[in-house]
Protein backbone atom coordinates (compact mmCIF):
# COMPACT_ATOMS: atom_id res chain seq x y z
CA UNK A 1 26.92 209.29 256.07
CA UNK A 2 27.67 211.94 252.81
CA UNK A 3 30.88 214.32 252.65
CA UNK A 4 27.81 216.61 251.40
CA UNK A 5 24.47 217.14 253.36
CA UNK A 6 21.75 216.41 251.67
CA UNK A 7 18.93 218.16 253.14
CA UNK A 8 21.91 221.60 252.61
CA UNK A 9 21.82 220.63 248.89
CA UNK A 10 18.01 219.97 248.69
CA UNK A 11 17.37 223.58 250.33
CA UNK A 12 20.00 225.26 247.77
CA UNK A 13 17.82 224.07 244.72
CA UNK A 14 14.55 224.35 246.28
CA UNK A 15 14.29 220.47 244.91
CA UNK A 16 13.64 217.32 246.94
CA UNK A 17 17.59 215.09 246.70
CA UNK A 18 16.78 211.28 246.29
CA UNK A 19 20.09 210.29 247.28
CA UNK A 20 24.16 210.89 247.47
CA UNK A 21 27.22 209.40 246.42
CA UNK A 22 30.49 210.35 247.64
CA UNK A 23 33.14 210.64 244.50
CA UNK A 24 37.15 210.79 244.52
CA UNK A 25 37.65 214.73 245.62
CA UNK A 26 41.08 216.41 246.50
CA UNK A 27 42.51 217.75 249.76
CA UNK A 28 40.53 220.99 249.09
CA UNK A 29 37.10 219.72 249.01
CA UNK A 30 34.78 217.30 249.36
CA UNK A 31 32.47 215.82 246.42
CA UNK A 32 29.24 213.99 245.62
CA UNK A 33 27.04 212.99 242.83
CA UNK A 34 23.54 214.13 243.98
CA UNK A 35 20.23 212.33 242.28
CA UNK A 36 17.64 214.72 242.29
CA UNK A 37 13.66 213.61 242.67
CA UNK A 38 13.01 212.67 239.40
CA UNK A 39 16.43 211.90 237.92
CA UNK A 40 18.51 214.87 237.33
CA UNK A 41 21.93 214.52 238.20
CA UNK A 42 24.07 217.21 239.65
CA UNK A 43 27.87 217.87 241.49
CA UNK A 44 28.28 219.49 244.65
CA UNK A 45 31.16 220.18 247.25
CA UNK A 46 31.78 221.29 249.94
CA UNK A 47 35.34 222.13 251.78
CA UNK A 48 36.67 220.04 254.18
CA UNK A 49 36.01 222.38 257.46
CA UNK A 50 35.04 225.69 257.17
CA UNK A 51 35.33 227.42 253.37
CA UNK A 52 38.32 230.86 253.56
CA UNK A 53 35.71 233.88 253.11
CA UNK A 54 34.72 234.12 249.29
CA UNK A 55 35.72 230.54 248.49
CA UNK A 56 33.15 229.33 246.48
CA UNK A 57 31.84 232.89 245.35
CA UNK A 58 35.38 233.32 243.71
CA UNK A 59 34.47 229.89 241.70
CA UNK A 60 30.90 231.18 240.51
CA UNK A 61 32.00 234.63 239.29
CA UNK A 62 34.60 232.43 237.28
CA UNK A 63 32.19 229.89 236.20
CA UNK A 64 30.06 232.39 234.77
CA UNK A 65 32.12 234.45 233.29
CA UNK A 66 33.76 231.94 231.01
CA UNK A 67 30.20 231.11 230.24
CA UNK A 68 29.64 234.21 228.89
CA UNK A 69 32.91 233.65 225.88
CA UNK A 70 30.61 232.77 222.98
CA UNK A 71 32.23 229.99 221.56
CA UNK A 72 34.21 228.78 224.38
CA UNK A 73 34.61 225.94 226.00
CA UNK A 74 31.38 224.50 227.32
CA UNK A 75 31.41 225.37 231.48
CA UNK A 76 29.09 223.51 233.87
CA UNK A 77 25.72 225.61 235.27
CA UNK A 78 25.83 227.05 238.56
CA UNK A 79 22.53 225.41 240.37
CA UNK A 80 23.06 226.80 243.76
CA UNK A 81 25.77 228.29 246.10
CA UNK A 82 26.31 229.58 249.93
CA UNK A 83 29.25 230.21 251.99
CA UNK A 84 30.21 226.60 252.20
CA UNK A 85 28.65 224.04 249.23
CA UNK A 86 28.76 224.91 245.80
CA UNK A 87 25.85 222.82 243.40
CA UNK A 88 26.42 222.54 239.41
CA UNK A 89 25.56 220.57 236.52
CA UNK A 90 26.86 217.53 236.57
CA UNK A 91 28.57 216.48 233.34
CA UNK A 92 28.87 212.81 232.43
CA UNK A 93 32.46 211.58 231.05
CA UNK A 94 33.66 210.24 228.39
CA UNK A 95 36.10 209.27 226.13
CA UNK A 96 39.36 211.42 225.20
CA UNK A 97 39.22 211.56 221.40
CA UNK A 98 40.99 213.56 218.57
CA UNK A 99 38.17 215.32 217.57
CA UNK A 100 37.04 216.58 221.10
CA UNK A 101 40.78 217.56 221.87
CA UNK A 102 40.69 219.78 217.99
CA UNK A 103 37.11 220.99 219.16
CA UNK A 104 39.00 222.11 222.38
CA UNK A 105 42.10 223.79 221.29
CA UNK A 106 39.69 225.46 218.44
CA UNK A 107 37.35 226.39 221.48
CA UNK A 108 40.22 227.79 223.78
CA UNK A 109 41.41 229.96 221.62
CA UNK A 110 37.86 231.77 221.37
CA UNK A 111 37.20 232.28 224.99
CA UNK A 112 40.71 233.54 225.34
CA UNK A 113 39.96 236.05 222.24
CA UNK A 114 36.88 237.09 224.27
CA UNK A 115 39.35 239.38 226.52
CA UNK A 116 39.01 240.96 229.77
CA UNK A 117 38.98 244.33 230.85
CA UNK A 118 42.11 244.42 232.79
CA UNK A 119 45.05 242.11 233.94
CA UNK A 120 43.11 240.84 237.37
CA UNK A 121 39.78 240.45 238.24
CA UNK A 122 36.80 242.43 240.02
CA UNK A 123 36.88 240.02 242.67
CA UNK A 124 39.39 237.71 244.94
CA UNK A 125 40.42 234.91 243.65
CA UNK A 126 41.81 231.59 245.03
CA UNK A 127 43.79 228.99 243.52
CA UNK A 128 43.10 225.33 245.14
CA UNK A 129 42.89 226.61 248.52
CA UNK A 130 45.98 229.49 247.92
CA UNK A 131 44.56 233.40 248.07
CA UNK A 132 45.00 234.50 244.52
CA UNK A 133 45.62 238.12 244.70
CA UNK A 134 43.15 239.81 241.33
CA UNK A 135 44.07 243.57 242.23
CA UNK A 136 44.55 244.80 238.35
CA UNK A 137 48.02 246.11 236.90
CA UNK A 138 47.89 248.43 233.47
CA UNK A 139 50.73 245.00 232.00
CA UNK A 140 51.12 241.64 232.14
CA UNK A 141 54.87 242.13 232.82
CA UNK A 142 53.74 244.26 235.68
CA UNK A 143 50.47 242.04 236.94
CA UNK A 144 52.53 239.07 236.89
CA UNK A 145 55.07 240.09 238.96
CA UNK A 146 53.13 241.50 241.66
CA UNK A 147 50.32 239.92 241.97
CA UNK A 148 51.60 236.05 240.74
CA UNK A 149 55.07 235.59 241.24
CA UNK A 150 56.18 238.01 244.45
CA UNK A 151 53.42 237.15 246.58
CA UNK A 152 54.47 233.70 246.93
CA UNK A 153 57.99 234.79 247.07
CA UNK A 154 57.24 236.10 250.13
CA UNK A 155 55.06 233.72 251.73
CA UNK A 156 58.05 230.68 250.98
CA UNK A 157 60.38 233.22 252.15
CA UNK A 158 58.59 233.85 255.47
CA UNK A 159 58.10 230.56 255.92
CA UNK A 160 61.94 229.56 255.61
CA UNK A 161 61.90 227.47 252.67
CA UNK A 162 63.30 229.61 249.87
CA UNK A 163 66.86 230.46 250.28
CA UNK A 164 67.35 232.52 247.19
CA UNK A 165 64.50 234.83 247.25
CA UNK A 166 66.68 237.54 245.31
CA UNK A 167 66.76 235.46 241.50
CA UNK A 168 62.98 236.32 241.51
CA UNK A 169 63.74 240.15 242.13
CA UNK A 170 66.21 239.96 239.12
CA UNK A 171 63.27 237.89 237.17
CA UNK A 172 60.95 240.50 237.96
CA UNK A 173 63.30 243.32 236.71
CA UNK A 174 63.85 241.35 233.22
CA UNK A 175 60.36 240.29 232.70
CA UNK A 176 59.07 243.15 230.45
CA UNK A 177 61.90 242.02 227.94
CA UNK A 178 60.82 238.68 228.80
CA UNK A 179 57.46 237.96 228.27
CA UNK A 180 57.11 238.31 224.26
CA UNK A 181 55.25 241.11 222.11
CA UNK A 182 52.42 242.86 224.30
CA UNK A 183 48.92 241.54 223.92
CA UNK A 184 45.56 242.71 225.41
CA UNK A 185 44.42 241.04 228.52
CA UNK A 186 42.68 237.29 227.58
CA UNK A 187 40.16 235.64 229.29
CA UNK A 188 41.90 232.96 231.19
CA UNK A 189 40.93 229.86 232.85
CA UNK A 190 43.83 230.16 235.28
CA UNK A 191 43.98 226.99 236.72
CA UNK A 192 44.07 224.57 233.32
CA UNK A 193 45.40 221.54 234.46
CA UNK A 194 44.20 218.32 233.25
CA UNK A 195 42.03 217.75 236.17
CA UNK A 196 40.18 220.80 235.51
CA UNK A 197 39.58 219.57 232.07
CA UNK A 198 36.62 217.12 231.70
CA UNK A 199 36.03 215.05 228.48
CA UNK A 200 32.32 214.72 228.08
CA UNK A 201 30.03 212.36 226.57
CA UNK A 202 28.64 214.72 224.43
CA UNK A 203 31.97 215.01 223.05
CA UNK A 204 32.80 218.33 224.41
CA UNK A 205 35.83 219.24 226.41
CA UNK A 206 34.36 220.99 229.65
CA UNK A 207 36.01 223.17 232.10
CA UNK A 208 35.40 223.29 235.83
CA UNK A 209 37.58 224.70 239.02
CA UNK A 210 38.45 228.30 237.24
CA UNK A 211 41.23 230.52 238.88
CA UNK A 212 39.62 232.85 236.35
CA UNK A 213 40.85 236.42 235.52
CA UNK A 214 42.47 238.65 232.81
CA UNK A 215 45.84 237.22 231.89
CA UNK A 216 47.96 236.53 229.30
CA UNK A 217 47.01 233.47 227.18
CA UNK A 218 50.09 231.92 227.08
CA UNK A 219 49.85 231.20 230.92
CA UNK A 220 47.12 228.90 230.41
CA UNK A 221 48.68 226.76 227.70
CA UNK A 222 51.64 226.49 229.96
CA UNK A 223 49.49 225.37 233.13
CA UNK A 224 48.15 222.70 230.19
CA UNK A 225 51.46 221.69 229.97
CA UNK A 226 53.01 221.18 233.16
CA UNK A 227 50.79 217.98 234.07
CA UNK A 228 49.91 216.89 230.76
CA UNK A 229 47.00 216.71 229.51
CA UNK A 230 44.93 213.36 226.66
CA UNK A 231 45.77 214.34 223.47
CA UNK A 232 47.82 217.56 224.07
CA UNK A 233 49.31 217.71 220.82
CA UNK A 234 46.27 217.47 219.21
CA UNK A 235 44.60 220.71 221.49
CA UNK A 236 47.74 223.19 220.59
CA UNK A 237 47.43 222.44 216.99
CA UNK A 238 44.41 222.87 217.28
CA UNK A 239 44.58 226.56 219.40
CA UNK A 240 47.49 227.22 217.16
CA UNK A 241 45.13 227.07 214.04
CA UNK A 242 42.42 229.03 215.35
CA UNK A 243 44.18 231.69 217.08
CA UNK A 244 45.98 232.01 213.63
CA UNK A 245 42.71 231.95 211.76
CA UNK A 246 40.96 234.65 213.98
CA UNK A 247 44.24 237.15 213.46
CA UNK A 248 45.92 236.35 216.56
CA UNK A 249 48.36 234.17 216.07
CA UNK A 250 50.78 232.96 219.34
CA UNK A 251 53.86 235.63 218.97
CA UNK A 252 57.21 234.38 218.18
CA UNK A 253 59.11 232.31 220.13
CA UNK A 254 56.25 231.29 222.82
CA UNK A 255 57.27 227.87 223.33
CA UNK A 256 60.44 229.29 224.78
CA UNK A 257 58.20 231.13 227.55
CA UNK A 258 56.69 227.84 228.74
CA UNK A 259 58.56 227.61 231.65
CA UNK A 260 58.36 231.50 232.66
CA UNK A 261 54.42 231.31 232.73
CA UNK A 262 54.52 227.67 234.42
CA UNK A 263 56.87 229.83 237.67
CA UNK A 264 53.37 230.92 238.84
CA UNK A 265 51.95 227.58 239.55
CA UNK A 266 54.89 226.01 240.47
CA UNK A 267 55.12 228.82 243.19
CA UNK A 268 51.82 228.06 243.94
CA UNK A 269 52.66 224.17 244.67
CA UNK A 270 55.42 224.87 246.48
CA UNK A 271 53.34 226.94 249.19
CA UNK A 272 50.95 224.80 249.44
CA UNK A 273 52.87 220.89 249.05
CA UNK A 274 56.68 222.39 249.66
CA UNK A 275 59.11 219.53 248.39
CA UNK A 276 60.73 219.54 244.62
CA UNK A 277 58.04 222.31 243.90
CA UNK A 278 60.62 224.54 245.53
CA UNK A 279 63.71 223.81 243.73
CA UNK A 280 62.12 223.22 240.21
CA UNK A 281 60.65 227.27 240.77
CA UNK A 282 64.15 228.40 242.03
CA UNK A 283 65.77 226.43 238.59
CA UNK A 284 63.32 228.90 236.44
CA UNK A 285 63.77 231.84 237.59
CA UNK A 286 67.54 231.34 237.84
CA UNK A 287 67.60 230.39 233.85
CA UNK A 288 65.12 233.34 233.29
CA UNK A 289 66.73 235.90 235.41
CA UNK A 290 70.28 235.52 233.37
């Protein structure tokens, strides 16, 4: 018995599946390592019960669309897809070094500089298994207020686990003096924790699990922050240099605006796990909102 069904997978790439192996997955979704006929390797998942509409479509359109950042990151192929199982390449780990962190950083930097049309996305967007409203805004002060930060204001408020809702309306109303110099929209992982950051044995840094849309960069340094990451010092140098070298250098003062780009997925956990999540958003937005 597989979290994945085989004969699913085999009909998705049109290719007979020698066997399945169930690996470590999350509470979102289920995961296996699925041996092809002949050898190949590949990853698929599937959620546990039924995918939220758009699921796993959401994840493709961001797969390929960092794919398409010359430069960037390496991201794994989409092999197959339906409503509920998602098929890709599978990538084999390996070890965290210094020079696949600098290749990293160095390679972050381009697919951010790669841009996006807009602040959003042309299609809905989830983050773990959180709605992640794309709907486009003409600023970032103005996209991430309404469509990262008040959303799940509302849902914690609904739910009766945020007793100072108002600090984020006084956020909101400070964050165009907030958030730093304007920049054009980057191309943005949007989910960059260190899970979603696989160290290959090719000795490439790959990136899986995109909450992908137009954003400001900064966000997804932060997000690289909050967990930690192998080697982190070594990847911001690393950005820090290249973004410099390509004639965007980080604006003034953006280590100070850690915290006010981490609010989003610290919002985010506290919808979906509750507990210190809660407080630790309420203690940003109080020191942000003055």
């Amino acid at each position: 018995m597989t979290d994945v069904d085989a004969d699913r997978v085999s009909v998705l790439l049109k290719t007979p599946v020698a066997d399945v192996s169930p690996l470590d997955g999350g509470s979102i979704c289920r995961a296996v390592r699925v041996r092809l006929a002949g050898g190949r390797l590949a990853f698929a998942k599937s959620a546990r019960g039924v995918a939220p509409p758009g699921f796993f479509a959401a994840e493709v359109n961001g797969l390929r669309w960092l794919a398409d950042a010359d430069g960037g990151p390496p991201v794994p192929a989409v092999l197959g897809v339906d409503d509920n199982v998602l098929v890709i390449e599978w990538v084999e780990s390996g070890p965290a070094s210094t020079e696949a962190a600098e290749g990293f950083g160095a390679a972050l930097a381009v697919l951010h500089a790669t841009g996006a049309d807009t602040f959003g996305a042309p299609w809905p967007g989830y983050i773990g298994s959180a709605p992640m409203d794309n709907a486009t805004e003409p600023s970032w002060p103005e996209f991430y207020a309404a469509r990262r930060v008040l959303p799940y204001v509302r849902l914690l408020r609904d739910e009766g686990t945020l007793a100072d809702a108002a600090v984020f309306d006084r956020l909101v109303d400070r964050l165009p003096g907030l958030a730093g110099p304007a920049e054009p929209p980057a191309r943005l992982h949007g989910d960059l924790w260190s899970g979603n950051v696989l160290w290959g044995a090719d000795g490439r840094v790959w990136l899986v699990d995109p909450a992908a849309h137009g954003g400001h960069r900064e966000t997804d340094l932060a997000m690289l922050q909050l967990f930690g990451a192998p080697k982190l010092d070594r990847i911001l140098a690393a950005y820090c240099d290249a973004a410099a070298a390509g004639g965007r250098p980080l604006a003034a003062g953006w280590p100070d605006r850690v915290e006010l780009h981490q609010l989003f997925p610290l919002l985010v956990h506290a919808v979906l796990f509750g507990g210190g999540y809660v407080g630790r958003a309420v203690a940003i937005a109080r020191h942000y909102a003055g």
